[in-house]
Protein backbone atom coordinates (compact mmCIF):
# COMPACT_ATOMS: atom_id res chain seq x y z
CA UNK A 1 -21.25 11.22 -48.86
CA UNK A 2 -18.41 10.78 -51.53
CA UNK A 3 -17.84 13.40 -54.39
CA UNK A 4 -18.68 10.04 -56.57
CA UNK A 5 -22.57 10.02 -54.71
CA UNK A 6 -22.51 13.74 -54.92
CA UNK A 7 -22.26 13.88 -58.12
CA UNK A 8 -24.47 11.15 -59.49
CA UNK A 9 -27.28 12.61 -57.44
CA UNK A 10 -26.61 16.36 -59.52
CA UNK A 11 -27.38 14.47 -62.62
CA UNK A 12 -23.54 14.42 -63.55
CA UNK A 13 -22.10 12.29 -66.31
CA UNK A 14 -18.79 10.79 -64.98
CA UNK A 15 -18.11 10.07 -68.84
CA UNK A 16 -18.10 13.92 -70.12
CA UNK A 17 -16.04 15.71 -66.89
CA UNK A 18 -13.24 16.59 -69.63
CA UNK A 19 -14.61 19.26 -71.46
CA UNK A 20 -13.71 22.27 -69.19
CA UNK A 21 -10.04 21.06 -69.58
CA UNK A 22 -10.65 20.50 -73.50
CA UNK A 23 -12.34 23.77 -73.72
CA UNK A 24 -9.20 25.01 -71.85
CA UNK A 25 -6.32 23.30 -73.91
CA UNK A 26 -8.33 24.06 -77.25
CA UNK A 27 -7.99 28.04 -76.18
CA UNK A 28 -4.22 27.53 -75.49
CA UNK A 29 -2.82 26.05 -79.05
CA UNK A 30 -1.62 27.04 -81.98
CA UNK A 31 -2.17 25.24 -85.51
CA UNK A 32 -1.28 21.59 -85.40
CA UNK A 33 -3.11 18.23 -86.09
CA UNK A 34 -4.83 16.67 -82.69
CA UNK A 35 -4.75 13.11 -81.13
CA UNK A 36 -7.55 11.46 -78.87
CA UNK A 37 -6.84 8.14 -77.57
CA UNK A 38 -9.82 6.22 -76.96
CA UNK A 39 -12.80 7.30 -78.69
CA UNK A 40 -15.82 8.32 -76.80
CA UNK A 41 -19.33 10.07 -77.14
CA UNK A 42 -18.52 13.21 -75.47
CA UNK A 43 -14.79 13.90 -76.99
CA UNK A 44 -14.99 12.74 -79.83
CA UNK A 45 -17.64 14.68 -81.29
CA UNK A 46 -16.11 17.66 -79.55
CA UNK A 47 -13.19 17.07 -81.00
CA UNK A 48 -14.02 16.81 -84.68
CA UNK A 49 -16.59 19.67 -84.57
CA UNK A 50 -13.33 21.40 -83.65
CA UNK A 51 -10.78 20.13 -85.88
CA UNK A 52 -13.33 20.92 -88.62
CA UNK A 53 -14.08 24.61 -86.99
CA UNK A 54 -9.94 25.29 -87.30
CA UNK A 55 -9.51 23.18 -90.47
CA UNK A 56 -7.00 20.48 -88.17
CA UNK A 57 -6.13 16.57 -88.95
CA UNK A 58 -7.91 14.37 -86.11
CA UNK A 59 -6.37 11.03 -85.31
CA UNK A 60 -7.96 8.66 -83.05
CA UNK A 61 -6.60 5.92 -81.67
CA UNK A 62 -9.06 2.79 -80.74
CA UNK A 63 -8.40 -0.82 -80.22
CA UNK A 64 -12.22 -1.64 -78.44
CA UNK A 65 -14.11 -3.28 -81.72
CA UNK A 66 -17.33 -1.91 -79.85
CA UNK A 67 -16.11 1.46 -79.80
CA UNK A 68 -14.28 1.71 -83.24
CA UNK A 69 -17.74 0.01 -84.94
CA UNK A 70 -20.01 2.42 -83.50
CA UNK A 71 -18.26 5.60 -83.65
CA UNK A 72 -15.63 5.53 -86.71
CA UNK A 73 -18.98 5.36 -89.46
CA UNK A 74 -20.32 8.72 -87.92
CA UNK A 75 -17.40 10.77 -88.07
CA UNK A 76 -14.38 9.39 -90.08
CA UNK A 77 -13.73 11.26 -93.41
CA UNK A 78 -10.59 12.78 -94.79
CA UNK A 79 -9.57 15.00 -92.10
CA UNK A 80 -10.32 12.66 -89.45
CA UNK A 81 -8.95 8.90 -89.63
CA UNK A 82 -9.42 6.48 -86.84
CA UNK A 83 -5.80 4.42 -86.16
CA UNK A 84 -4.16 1.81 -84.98
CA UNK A 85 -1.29 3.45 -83.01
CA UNK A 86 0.35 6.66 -82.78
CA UNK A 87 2.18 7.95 -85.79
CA UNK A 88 5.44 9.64 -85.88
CA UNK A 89 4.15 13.13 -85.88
CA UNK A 90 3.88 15.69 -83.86
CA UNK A 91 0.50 17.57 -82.05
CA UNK A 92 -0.87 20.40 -80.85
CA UNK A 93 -3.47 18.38 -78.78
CA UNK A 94 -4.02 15.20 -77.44
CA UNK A 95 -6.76 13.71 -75.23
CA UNK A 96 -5.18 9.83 -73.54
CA UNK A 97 -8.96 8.78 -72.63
CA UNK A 98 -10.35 5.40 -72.64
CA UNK A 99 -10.08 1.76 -71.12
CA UNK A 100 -6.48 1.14 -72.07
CA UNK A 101 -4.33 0.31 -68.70
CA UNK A 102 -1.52 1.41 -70.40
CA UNK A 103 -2.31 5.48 -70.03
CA UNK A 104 1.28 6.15 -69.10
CA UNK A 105 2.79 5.23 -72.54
CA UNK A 106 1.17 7.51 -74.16
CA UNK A 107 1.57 10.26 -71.98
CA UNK A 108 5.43 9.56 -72.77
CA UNK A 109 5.38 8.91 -76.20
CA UNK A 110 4.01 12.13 -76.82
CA UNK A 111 6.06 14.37 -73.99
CA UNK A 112 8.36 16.52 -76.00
CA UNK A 113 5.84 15.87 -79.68
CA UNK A 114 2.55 17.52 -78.29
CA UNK A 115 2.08 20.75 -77.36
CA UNK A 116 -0.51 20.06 -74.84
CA UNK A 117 -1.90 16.85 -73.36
CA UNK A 118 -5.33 16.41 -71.43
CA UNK A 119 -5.36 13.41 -69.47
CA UNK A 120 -9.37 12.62 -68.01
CA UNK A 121 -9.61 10.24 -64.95
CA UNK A 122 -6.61 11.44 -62.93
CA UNK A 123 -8.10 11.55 -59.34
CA UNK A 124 -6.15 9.64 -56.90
CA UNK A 125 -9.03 6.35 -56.88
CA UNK A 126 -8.20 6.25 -60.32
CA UNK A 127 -4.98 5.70 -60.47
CA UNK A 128 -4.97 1.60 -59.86
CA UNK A 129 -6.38 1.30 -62.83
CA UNK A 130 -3.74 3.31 -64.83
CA UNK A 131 -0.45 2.17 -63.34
CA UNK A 132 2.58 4.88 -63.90
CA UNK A 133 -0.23 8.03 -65.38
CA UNK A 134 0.58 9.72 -61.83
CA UNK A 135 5.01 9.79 -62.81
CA UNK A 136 4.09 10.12 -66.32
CA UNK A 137 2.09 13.65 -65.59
CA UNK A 138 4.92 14.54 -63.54
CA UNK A 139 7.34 14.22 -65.77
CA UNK A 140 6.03 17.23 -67.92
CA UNK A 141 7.10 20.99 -66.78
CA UNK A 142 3.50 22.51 -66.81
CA UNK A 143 0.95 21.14 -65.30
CA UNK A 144 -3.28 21.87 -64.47
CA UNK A 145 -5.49 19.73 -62.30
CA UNK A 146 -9.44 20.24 -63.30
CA UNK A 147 -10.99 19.00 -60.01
CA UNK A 148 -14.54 20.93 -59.90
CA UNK A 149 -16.04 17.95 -61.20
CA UNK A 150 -15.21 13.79 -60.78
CA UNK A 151 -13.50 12.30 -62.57
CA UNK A 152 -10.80 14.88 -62.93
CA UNK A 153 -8.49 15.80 -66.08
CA UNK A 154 -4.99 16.82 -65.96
CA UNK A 155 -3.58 19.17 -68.31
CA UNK A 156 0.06 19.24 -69.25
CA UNK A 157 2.14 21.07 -71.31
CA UNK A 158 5.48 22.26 -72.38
């Protein structure tokens, strides 16, 4: 039986696998405003509870109309804004999440501007679907695998 059937039949949600490695990354930085890319129920909600708990900026990034209509109303307010792309700043945190192909540009863009980077759905049978994430994670000098649960998150960090 795969780890994928393994974990569907212990009840696991394959969506939500990121929050030891946010819990993790969260612990590790210092004051700074915090990026998710590709909105979601489980981060996203994590996220702002704590950018409000430690009085950050959230950005996130979403392009899906479906996603951006049905999550931006709930939680978007003055210290979180939902954009278009990535602004020239700098971040404590970022989370590169959701169904953009194009993972590995924005694990680049923000090597050297973000303090720490969680990246979910790094297990090898994901990596067709994100061409370049795999040299992109590599490419940063500290590195943590979460792999107790699938999908699995990379960490990275300077």
């Amino acid at each position: 039986m795969s780890i994928e059937e393994r974990g569907w039949q212990a009840g696991m949600d394959l969506y939500g696998t990121h929050q030891e490695a946010l819990a993790w990354a969260a612990a590790q930085i210092d004051k700074g405003p915090v990026l998710e890319v590709g909105a979601g129920w489980w981060s996203t909600p994590w996220l702002h509870g704590f950018c409000e708990a430690t009085d950050r900026l959230l950005l996130t990034l979403e392009s899906h109309s479906v996603w951006l209509m049905g999550i931006a109303p709930l939680f978007a307010n003055d210290r979180h804004r939902f954009v278009s792309d990535v602004p020239d700043m700098d971040f404590a945190l970022a989370l590169v999440d959701g169904g953009d192909p194009d993972r590995a540009q924005y694990v680049r863009a923000l090597n050297g501007r973000c303090q720490f980077l969680i990246c979910h759905d790094t297990e090898e049978s994901s990596r067709y679907n994100y061409p370049e994430m795999e040299q992109s994670l590599a490419e940063w000098p500290n590195r943590r695998d979460f792999q107790r649960l699938w999908p699995h998150t990379t960490v990275v960090w300077s």
